[in-house]
Protein backbone atom coordinates (compact mmCIF):
# COMPACT_ATOMS: atom_id res chain seq x y z
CA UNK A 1 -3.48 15.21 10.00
CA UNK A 2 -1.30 12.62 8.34
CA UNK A 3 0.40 13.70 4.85
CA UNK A 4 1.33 10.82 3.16
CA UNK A 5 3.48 10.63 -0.42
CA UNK A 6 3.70 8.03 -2.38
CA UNK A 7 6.49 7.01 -4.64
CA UNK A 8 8.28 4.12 -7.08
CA UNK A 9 5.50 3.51 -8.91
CA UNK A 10 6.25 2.86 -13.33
CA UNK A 11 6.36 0.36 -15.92
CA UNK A 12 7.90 -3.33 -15.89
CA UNK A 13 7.71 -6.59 -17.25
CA UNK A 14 5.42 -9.90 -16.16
CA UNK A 15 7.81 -11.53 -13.86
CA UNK A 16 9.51 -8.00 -12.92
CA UNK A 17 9.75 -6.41 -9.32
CA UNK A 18 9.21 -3.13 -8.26
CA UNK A 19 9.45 -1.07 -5.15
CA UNK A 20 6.85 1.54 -3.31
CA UNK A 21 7.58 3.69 -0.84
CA UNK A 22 5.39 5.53 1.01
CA UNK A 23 6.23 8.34 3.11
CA UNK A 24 4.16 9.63 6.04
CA UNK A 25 4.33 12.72 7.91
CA UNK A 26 2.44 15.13 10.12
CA UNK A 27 1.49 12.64 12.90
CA UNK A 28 3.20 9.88 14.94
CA UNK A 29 1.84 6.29 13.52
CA UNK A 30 1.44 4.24 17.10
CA UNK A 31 -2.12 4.40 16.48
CA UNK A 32 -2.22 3.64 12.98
CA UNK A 33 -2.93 1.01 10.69
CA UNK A 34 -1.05 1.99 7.55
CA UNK A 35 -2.77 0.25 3.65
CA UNK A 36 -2.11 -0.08 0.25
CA UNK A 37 -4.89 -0.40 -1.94
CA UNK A 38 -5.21 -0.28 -5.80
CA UNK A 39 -7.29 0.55 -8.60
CA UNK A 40 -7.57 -0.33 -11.77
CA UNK A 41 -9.55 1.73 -14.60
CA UNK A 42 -13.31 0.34 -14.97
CA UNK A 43 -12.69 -0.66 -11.21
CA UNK A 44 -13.44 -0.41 -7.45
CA UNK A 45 -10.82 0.90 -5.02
CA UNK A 46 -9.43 -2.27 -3.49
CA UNK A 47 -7.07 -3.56 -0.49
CA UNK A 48 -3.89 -4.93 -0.97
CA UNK A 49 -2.00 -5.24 1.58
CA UNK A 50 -1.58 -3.11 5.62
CA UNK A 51 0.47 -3.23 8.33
CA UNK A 52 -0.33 -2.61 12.15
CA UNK A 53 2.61 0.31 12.63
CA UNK A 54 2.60 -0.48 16.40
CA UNK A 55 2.41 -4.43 16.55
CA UNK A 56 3.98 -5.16 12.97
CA UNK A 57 1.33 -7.19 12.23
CA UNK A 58 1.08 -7.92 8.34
CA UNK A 59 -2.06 -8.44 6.15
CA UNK A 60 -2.50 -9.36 2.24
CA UNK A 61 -5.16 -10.20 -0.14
CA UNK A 62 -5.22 -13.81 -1.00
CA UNK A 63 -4.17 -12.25 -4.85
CA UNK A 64 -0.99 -10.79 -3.96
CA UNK A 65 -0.11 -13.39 -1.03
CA UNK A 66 3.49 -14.64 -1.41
CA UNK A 67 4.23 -11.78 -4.18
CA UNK A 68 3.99 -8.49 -2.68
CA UNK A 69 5.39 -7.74 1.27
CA UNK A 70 4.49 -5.07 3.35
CA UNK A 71 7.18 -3.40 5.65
CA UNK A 72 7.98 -0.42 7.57
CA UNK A 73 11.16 1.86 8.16
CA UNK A 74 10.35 3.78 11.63
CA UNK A 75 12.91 5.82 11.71
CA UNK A 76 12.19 6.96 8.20
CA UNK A 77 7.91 7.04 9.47
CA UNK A 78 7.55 5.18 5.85
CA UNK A 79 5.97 2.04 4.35
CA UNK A 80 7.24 0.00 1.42
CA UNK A 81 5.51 -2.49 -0.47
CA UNK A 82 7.56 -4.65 -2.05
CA UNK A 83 6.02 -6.36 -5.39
CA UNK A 84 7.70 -9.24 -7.14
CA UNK A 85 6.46 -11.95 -9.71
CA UNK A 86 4.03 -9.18 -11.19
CA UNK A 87 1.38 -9.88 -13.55
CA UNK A 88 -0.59 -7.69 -16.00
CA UNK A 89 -3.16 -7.64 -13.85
CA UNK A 90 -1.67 -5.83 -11.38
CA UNK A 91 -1.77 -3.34 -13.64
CA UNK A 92 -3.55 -0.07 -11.30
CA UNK A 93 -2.99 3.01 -9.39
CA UNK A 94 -1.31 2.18 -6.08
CA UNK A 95 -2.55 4.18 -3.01
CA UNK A 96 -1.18 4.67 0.13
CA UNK A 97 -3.38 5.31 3.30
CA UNK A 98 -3.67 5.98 7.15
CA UNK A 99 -6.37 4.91 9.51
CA UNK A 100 -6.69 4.73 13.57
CA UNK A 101 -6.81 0.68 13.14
CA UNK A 102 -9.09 0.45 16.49
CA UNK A 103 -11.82 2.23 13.76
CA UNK A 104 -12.13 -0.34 11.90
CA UNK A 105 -11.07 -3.63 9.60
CA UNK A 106 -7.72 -3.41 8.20
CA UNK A 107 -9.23 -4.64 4.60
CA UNK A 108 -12.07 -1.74 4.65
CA UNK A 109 -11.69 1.59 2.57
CA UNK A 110 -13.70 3.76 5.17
CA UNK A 111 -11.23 3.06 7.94
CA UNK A 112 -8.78 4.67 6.37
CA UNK A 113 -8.94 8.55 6.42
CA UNK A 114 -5.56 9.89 5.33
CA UNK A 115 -4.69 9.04 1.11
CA UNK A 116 -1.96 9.68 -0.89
CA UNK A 117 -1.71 10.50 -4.71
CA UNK A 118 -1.07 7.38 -5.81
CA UNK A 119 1.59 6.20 -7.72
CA UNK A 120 1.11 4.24 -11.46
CA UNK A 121 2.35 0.75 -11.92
CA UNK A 122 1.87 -0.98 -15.13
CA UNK A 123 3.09 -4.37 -15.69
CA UNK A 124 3.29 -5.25 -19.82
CA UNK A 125 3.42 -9.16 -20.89
């Protein structure tokens, strides 16, 4: 079982940056491909961003390309997504997740089967 807690989420300006951190525990991450995906009220879950925890290998949605960056701290067993040049409609609850990434596509909600709270960003014009 993977525990995962989310953090940084909160309210900025169009143009602003913020920070997220997730923080995994419970399970090494070799295996695992690690996700952010959002959701905004009236709307579907969707993918954001992942990263391949064993290769590094990065993936976006052509709406945050160039904005947001995925990384990861392994000896902290986190993930941070870093979001700059934010627009309203980024606007959404930001969730972490965890999925064996030999399961499935990175972009797909069912391969994921660990979730975190989620964390609130809200960006204001």
């Amino acid at each position: 079982q993977v525990q995962l807690v989310e953090s940084g989420g909160g309210l900025v300006q169009a143009g602003g940056s913020l920070r997220l951190s997730c923080a995994a525990s419970g399970r090494t991450l070799n295996r695992y491909v690690m996700g952010w995906f959002r959701q905004a009220p009236g709307n579907e879950r969707e993918f954001v961003t992942a990263i391949n925890w064993s290769s590094g290998a990065t993936y976006y949605a052509d709406s945050v390309k160039g904005r947001f960056t995925i990384s990861r701290d392994n000896a902290k067993n986190t993930v941070l997504l870093q979001l700059n040049i934010l627009k309203p409609e980024d606007t959404a609850v930001y969730y972490c997740a965890a999925g064996l990434w030999y399961t499935g596509a990175y972009y797909e909600k069912r391969t994921y089967v660990h979730w975190g709270q989620g964390t609130q960003v809200t960006v204001v014009s």
